[in-house]
Protein backbone atom coordinates (compact mmCIF):
# COMPACT_ATOMS: atom_id res chain seq x y z
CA UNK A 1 0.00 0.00 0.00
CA UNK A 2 3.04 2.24 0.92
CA UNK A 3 4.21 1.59 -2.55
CA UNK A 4 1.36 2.41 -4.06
CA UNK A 5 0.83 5.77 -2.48
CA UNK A 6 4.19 6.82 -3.46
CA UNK A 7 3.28 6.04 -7.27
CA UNK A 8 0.35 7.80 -6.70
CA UNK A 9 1.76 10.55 -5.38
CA UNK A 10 4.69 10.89 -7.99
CA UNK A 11 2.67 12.50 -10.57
CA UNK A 12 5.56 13.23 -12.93
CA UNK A 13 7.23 9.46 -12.61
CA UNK A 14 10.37 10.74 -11.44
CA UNK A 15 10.44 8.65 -8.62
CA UNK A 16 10.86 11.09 -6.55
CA UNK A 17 8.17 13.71 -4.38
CA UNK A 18 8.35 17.04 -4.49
CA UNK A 19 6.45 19.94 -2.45
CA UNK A 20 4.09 20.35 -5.07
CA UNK A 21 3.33 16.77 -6.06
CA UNK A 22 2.99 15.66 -2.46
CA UNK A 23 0.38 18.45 -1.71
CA UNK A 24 -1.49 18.46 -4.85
CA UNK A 25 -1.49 14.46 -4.28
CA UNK A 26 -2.65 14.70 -0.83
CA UNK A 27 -5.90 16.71 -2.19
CA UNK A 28 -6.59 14.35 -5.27
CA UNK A 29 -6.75 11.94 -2.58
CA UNK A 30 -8.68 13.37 -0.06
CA UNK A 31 -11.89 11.78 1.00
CA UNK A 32 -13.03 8.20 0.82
CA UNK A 33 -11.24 5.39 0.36
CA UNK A 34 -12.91 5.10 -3.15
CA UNK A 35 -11.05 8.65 -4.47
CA UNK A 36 -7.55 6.45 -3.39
CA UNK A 37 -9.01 3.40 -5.73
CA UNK A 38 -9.96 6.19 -8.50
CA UNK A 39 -6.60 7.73 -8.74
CA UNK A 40 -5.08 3.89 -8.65
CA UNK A 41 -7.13 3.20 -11.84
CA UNK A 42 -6.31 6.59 -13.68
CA UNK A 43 -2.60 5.79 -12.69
CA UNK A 44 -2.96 2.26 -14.57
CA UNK A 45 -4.62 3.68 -17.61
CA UNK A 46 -2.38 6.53 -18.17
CA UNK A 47 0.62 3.85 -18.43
CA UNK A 48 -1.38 1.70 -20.50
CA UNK A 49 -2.17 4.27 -22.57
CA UNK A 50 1.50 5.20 -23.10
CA UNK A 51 2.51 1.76 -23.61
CA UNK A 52 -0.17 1.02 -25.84
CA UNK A 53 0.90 4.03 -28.15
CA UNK A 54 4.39 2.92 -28.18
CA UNK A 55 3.25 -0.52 -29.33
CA UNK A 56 1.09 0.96 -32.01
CA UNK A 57 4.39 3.42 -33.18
CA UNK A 58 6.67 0.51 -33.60
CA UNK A 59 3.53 -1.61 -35.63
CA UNK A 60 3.02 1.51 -37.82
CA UNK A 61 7.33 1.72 -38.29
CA UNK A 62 7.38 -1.83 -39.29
CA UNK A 63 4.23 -1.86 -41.64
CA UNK A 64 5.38 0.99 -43.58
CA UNK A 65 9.06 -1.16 -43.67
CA UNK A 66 7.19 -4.06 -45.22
CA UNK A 67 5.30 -1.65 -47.72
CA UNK A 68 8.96 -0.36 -48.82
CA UNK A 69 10.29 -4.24 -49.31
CA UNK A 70 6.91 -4.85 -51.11
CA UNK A 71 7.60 -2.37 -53.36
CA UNK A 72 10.73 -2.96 -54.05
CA UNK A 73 9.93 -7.10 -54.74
CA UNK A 74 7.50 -5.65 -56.86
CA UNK A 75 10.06 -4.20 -59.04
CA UNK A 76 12.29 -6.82 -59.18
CA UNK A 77 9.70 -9.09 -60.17
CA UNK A 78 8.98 -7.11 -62.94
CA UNK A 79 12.61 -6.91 -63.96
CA UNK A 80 13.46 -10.33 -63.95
CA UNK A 81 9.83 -11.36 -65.97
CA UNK A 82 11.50 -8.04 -68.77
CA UNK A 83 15.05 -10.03 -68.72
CA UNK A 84 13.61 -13.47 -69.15
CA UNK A 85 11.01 -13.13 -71.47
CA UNK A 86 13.62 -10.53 -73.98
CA UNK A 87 15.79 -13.28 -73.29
CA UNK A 88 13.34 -15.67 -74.82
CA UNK A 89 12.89 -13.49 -77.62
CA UNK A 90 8.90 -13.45 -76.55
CA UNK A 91 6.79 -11.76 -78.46
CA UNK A 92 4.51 -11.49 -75.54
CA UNK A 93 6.96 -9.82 -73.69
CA UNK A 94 5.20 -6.55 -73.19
CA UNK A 95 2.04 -8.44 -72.14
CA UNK A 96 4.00 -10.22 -69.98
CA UNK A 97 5.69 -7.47 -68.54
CA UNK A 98 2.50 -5.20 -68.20
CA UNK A 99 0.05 -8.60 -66.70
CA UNK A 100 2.97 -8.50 -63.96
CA UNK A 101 2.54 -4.39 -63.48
CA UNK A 102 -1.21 -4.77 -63.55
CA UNK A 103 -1.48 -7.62 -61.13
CA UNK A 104 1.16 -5.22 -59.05
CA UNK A 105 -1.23 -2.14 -59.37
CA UNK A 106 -3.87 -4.22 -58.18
CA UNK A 107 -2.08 -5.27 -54.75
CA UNK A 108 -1.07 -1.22 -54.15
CA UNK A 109 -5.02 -0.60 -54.50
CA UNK A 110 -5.56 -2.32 -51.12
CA UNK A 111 -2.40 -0.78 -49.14
């Protein structure tokens, strides 16, 4: 309970209490024992909330990462399908060529 007071009471996380954050602490807390399990709960949710956005930052970092390597696959796929089919001498190279750009057009349209 000790603990928990102190956490309460440390407003900024500094772990440490200063003047101000033990007084203005003390009056958040003043009253029945339900304002102490209040200010418990808004304590949990603020660092939930902050962990929660960190979480969602590093998804949104890596997701655009795998959009960049998409892209890029995309382009080498379309390279390689050029190179082997003017290899071939394939007349259908262009269709070949644009089927893979179209299919590749297709897969942006749902990013």
């Amino acid at each position: 309970d000790a603990f928990m007071l102190f956490t309460l009471l440390d407003a900024d996380d500094s772990n440490m209490i200063d003047a101000e954050e033990f007084v203005d602490g003390c009056l958040r807390l003043k009253g029945p024992t339900k304002a102490i399990d209040f200010a418990c709960f808004q304590k949990d949710f603020k660092r939930q909330q902050e962990q929660i956005a960190k979480v969602l930052g590093a998804q949104d970092r890596l997701l655009k990462a795998v959009g960049g390597e998409l892209s890029a696959l995309r382009g080498i796929a379309a390279a390689i399908v050029d190179q082997q089919a003017q290899s071939r001498g394939d007349t259908n190279a262009t269709f070949s060529s644009s089927s893979l750009k179209q299919v590749a057009s297709l897969s942006h349209e749902g990013e």
